[in-house]
N, C-alpha and C. Protein backbone atom coordinates (compact mmCIF):
# COMPACT_ATOMS: atom_id res chain seq x y z
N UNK A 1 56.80 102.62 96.69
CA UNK A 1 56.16 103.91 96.84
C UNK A 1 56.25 104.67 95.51
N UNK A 2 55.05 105.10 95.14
CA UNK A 2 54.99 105.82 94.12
C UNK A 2 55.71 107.25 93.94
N UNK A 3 56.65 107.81 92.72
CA UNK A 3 57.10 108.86 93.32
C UNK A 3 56.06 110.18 92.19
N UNK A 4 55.96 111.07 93.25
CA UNK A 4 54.75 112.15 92.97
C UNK A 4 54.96 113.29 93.26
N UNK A 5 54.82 113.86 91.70
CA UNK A 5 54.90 115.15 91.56
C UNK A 5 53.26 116.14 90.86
N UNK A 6 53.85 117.62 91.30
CA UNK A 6 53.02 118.48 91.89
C UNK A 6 53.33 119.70 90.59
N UNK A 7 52.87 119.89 89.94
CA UNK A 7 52.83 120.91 88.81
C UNK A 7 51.27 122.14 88.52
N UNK A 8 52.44 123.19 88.93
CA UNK A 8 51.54 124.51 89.02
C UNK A 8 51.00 124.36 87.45
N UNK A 9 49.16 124.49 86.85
CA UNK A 9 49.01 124.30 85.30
C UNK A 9 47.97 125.73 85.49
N UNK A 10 48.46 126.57 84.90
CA UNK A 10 47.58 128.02 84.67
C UNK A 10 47.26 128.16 82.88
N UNK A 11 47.53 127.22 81.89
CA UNK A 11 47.49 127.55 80.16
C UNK A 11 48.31 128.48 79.86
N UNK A 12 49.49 128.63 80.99
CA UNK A 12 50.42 129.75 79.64
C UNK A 12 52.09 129.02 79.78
N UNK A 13 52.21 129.15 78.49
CA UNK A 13 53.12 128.50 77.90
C UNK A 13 54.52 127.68 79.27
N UNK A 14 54.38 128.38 79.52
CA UNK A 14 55.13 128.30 81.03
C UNK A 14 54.87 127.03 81.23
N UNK A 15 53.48 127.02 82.00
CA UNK A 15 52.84 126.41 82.74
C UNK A 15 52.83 125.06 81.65
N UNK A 16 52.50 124.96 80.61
CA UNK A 16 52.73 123.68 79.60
C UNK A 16 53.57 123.25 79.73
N UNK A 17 54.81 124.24 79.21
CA UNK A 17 56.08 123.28 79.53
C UNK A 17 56.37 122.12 80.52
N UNK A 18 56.07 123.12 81.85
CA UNK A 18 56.31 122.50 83.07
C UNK A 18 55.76 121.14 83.40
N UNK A 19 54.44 121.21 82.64
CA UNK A 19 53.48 120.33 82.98
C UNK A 19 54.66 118.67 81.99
N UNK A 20 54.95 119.46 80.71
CA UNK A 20 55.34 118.02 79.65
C UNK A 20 57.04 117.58 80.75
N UNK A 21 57.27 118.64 81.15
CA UNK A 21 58.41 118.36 82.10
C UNK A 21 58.02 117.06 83.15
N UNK A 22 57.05 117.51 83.82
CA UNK A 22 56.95 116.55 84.68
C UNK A 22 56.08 115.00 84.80
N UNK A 23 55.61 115.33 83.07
CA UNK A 23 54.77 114.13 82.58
C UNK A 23 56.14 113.32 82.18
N UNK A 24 56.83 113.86 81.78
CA UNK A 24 58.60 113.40 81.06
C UNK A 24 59.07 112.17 82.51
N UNK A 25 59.19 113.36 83.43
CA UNK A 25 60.21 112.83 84.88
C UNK A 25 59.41 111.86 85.42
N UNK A 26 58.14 111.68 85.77
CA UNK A 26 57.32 110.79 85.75
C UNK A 26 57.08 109.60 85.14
N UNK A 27 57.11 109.71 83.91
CA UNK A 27 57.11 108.47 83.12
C UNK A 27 58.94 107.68 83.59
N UNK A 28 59.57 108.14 83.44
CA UNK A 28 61.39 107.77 83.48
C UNK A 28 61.05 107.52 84.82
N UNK A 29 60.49 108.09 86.51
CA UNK A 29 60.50 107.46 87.55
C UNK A 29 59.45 106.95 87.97
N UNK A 30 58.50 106.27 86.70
CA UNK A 30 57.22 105.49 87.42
C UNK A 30 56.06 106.23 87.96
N UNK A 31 56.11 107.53 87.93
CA UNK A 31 55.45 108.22 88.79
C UNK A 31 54.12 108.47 88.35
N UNK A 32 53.61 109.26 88.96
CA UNK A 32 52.46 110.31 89.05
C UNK A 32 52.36 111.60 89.13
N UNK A 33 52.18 112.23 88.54
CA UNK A 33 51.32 113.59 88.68
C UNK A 33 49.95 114.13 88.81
N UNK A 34 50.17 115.52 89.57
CA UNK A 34 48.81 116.13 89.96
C UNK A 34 48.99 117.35 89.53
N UNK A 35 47.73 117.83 88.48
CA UNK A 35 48.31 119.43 87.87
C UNK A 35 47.42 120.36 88.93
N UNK A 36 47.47 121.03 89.42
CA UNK A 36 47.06 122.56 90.07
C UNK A 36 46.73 123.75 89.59
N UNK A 37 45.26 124.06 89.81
CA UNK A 37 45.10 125.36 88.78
C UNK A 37 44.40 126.03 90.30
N UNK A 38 45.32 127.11 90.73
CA UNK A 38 44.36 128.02 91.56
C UNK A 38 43.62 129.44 91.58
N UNK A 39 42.74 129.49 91.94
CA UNK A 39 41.91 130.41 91.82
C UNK A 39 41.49 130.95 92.93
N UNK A 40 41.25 132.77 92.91
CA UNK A 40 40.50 133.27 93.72
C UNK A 40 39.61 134.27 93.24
N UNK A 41 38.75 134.60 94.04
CA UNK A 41 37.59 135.32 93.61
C UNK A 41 37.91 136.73 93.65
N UNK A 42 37.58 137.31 92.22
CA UNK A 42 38.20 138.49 91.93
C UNK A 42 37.64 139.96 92.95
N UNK A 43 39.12 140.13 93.34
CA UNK A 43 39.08 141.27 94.23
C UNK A 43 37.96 142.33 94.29
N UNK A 44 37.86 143.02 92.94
CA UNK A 44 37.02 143.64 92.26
C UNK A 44 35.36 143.20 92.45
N UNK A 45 35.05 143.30 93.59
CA UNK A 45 33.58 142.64 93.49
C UNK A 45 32.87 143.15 94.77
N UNK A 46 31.19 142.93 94.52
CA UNK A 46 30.71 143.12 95.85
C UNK A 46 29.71 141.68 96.39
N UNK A 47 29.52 141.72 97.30
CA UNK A 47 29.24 140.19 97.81
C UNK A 47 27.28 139.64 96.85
N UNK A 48 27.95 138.09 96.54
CA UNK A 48 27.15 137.86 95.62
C UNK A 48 27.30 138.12 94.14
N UNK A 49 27.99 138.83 93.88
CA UNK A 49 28.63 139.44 92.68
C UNK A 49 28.73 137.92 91.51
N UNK A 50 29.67 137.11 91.98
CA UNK A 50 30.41 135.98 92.05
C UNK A 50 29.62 134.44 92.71
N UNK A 51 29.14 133.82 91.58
CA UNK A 51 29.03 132.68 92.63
C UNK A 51 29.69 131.38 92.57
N UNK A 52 30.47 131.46 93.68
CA UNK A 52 31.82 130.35 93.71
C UNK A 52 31.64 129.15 92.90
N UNK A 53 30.48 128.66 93.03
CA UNK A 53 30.52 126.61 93.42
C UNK A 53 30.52 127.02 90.62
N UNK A 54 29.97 128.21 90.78
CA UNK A 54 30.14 128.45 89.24
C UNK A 54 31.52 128.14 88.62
N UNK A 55 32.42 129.65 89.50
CA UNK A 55 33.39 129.58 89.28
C UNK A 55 34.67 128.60 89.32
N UNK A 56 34.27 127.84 90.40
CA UNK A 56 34.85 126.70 90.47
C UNK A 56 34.58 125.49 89.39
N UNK A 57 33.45 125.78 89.03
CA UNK A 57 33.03 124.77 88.20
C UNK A 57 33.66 124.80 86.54
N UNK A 58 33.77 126.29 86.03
CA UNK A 58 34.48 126.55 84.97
C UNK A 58 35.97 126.53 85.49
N UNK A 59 36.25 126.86 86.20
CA UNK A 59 38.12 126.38 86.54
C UNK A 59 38.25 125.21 86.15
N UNK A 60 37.55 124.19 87.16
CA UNK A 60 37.53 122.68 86.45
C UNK A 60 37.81 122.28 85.25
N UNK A 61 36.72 122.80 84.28
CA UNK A 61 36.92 122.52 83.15
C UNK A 61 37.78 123.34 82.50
N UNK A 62 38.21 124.63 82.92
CA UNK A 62 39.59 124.89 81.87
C UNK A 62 40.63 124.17 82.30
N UNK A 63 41.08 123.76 83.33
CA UNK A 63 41.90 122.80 83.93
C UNK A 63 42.25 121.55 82.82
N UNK A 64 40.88 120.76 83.19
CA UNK A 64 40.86 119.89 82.26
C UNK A 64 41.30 119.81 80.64
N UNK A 65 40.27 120.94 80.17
CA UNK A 65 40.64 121.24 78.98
C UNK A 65 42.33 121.55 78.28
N UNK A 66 43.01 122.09 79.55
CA UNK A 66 44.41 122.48 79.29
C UNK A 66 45.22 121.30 79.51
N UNK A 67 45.02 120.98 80.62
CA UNK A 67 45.81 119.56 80.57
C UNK A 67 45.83 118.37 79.46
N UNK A 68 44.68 118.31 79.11
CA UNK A 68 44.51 117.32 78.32
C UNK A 68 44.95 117.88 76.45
N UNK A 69 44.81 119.70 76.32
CA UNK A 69 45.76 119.85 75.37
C UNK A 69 47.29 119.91 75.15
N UNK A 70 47.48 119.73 76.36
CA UNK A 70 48.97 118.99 76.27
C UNK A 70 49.68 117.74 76.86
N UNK A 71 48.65 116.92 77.42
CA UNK A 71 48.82 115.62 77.46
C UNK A 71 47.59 114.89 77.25
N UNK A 72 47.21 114.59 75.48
CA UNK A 72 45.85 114.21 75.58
C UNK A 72 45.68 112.48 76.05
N UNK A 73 46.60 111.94 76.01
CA UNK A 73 47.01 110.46 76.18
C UNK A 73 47.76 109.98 77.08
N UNK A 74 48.32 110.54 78.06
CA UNK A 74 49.53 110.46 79.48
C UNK A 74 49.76 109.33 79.44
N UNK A 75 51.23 108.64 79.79
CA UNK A 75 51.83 107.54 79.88
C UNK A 75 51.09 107.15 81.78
N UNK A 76 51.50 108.21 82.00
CA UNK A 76 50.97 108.47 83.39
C UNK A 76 50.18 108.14 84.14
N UNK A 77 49.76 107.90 85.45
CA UNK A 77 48.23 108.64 85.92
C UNK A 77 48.80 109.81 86.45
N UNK A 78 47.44 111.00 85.87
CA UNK A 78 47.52 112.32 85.91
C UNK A 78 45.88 112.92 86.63
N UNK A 79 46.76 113.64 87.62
CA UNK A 79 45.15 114.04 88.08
C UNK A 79 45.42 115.48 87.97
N UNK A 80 44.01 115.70 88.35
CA UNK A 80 43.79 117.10 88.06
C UNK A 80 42.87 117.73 90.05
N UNK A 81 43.37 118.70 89.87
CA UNK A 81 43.42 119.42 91.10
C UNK A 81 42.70 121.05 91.16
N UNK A 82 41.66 121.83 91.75
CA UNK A 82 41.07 123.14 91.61
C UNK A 82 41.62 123.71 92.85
N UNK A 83 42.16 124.22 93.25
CA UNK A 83 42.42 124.92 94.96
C UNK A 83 41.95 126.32 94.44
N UNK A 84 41.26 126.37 95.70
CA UNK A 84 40.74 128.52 95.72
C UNK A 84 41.74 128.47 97.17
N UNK A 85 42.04 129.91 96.80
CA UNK A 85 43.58 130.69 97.48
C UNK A 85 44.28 131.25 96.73
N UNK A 86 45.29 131.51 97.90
CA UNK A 86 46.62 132.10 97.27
C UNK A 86 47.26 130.99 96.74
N UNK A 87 47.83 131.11 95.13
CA UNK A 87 48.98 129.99 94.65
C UNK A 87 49.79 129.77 95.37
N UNK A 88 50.75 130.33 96.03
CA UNK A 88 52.19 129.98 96.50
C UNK A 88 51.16 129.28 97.65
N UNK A 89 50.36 129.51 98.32
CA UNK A 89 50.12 128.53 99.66
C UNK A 89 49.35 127.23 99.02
N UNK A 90 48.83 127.62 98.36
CA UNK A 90 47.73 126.43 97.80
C UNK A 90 49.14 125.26 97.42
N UNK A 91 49.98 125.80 96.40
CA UNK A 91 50.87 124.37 95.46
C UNK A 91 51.73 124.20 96.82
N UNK A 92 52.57 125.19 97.63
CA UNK A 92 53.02 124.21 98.92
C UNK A 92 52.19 122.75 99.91
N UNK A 93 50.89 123.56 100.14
CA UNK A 93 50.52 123.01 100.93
C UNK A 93 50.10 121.62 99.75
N UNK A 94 49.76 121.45 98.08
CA UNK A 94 50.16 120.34 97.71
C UNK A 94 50.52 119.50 97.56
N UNK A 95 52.27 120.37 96.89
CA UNK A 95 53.12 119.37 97.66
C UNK A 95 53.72 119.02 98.94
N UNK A 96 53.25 119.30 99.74
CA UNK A 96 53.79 118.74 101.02
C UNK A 96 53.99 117.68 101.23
N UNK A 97 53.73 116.50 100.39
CA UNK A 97 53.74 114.71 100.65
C UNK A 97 54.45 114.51 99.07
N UNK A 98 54.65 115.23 98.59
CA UNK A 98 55.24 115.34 97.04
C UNK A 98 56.64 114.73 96.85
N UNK A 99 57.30 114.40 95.60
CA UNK A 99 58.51 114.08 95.91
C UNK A 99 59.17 115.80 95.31
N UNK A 100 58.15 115.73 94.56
CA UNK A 100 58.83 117.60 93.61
C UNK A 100 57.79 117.98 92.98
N UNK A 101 58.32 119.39 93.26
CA UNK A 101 57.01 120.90 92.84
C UNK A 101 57.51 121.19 91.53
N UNK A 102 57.25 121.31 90.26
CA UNK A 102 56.99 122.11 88.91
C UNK A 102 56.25 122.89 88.84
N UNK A 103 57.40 123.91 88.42
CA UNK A 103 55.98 125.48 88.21
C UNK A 103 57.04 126.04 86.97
N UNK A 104 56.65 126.75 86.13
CA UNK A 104 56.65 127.30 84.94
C UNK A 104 56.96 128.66 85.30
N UNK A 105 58.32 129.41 84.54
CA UNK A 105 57.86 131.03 85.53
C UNK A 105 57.90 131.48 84.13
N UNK A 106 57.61 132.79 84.52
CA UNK A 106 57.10 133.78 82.92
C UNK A 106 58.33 134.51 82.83
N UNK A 107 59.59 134.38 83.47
CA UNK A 107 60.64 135.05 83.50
C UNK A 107 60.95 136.31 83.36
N UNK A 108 60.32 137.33 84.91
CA UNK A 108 59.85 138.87 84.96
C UNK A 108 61.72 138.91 84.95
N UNK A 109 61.46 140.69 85.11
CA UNK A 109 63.19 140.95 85.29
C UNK A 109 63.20 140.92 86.89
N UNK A 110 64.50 141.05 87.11
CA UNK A 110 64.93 140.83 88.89
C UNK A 110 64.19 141.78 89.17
N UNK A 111 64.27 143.25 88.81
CA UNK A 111 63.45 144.43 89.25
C UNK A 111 61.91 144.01 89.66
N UNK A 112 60.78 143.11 88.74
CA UNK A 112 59.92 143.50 88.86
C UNK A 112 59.73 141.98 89.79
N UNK A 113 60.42 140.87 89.56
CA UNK A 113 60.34 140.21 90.58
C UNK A 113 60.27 140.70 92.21
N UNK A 114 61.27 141.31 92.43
CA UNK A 114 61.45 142.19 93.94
C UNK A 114 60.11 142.80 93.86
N UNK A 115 59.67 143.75 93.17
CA UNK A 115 58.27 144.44 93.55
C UNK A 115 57.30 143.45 93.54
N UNK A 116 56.80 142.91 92.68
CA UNK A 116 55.59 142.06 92.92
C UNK A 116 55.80 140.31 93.76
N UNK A 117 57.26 140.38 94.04
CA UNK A 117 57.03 139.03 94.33
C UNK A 117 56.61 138.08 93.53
N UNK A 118 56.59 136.60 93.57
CA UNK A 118 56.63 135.56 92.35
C UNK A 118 55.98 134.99 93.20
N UNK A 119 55.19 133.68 92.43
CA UNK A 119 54.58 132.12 93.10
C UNK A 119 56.10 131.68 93.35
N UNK A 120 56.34 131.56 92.27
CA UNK A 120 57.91 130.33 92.06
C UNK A 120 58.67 130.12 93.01
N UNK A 121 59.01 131.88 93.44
CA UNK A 121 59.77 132.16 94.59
C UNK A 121 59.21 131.75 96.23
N UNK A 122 58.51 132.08 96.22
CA UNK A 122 57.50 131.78 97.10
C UNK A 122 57.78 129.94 97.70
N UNK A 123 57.41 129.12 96.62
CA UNK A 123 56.86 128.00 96.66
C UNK A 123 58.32 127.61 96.97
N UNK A 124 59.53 127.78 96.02
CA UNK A 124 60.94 127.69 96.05
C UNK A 124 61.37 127.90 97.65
N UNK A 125 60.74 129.05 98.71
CA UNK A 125 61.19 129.29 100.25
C UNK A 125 60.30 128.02 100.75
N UNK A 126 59.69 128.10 100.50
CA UNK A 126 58.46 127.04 101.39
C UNK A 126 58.00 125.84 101.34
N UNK A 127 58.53 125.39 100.29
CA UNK A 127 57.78 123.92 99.92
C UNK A 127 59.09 123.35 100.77
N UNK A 128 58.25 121.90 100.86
CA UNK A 128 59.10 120.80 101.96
C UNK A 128 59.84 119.75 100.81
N UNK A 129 59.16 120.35 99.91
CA UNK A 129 59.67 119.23 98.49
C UNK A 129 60.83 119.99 97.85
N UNK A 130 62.18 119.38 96.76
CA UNK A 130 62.37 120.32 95.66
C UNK A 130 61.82 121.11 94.69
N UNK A 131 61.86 121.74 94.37
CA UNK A 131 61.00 123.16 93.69
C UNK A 131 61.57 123.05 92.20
N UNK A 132 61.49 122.68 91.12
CA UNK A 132 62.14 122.66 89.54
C UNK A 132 61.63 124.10 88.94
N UNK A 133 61.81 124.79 88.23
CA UNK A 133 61.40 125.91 87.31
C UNK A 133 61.71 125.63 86.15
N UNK A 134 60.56 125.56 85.25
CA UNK A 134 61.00 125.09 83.84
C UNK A 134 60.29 126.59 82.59
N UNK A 135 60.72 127.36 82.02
CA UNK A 135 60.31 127.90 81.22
C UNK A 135 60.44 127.33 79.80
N UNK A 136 59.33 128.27 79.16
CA UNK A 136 58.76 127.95 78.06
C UNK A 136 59.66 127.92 76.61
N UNK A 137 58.71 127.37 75.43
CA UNK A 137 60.16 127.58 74.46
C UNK A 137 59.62 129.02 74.04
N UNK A 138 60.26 129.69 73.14
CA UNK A 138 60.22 131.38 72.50
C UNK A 138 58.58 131.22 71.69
N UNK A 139 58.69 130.24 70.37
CA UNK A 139 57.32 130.13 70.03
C UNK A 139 56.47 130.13 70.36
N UNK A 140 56.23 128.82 71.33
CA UNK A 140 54.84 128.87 72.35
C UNK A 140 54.53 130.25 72.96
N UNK A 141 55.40 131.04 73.73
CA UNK A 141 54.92 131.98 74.26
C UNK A 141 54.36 133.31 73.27
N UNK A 142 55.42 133.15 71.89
CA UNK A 142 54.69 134.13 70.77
C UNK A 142 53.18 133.30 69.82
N UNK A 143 52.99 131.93 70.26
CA UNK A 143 51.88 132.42 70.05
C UNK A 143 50.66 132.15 70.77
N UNK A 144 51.13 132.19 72.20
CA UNK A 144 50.04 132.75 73.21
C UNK A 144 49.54 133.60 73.44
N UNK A 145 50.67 134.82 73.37
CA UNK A 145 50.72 135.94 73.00
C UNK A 145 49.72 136.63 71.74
N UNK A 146 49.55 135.81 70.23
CA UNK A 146 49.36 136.20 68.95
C UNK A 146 47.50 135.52 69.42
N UNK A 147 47.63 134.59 70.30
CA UNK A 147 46.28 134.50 70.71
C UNK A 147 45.31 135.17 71.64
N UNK A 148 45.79 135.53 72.49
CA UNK A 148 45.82 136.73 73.74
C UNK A 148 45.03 138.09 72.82
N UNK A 149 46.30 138.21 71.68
CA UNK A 149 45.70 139.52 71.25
C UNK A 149 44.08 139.14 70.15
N UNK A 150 44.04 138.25 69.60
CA UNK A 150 42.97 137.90 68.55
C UNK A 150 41.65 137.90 69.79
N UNK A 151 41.98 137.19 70.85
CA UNK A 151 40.87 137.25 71.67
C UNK A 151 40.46 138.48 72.13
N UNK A 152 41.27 139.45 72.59
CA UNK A 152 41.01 140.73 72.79
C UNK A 152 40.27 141.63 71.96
N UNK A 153 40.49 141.42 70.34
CA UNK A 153 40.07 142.20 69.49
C UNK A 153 38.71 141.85 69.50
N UNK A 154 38.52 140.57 69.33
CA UNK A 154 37.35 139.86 69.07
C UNK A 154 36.36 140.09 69.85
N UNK A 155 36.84 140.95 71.62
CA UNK A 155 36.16 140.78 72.20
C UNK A 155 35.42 142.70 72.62
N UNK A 156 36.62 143.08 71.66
CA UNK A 156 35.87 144.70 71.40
C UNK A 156 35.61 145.10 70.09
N UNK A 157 35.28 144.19 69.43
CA UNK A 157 34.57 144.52 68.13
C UNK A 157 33.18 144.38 68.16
């Protein structure tokens, strides 16, 4: 039996890590992975606004695109996965046949964890699998960050 793991992949540094984490544990137990990018249709809208089978269709490909910038060659087989929903239900109900869940957290403080609630946490009460949390290294996230902002400027100039 193949052993198979389940990695939350959103492109932020987090989410990379997690992903080379479980391309790592995978290769050492033979395994497989499936990366997860979920999406829902922004709150902010009025009907028609949005048309899904689109949106879904560019998720896809940033999916792709992200995965494959950090594993352009996988020792692996690596699939790739779109769920529309809520994250914490979407990557449980994933892994549910999983051997283990990887998710990446952005490491809020306890305070703002308690108010907004987490996926991590979430997935950590509920999944039927073990739950790993792997954060990012300091660089990557400064320069996700140093990219975040160039795109912003770029995009009000």
């Amino acid at each position: 039996m193949t052993y198979r793991i389940v990695v939350g992949a959103d492109g932020s540094p987090h989410s990379d890590a997690a992903l080379r984490w479980a391309l790592d544990v995978a290769a050492f137990r033979h395994g497989e992975v499936t990366a997860i990018f979920c999406w829902q249709v922004p709150f902010l809208s009025f009907p028609g606004a949005f048309d899904r089978a689109e949106l879904e269709k560019s998720y896809k490909a940033y999916l792709i695109d992200t995965v494959s910038a950090v594993a352009p060659s996988p020792t692996v087989p690596l699939w790739t996965v779109v769920a529309e929903g809520d994250p914490t239900m979407a990557l449980i109900k994933a892994s549910r046949d999983a051997d283990l869940l990887v998710l990446g957290t952005r490491g809020r403080s306890a305070f703002a964890g308690l108010l907004l609630g987490s996926v991590s946490q979430g997935c950590a009460a509920g999944a039927s699998c073990p739950v790993v949390l792997v954060k990012g290294r300091a660089e990557d996230q400064a320069r996700f960050q140093s990219q975040l902002t160039r795109q912003q400027q770029s995009g009000t100039e």
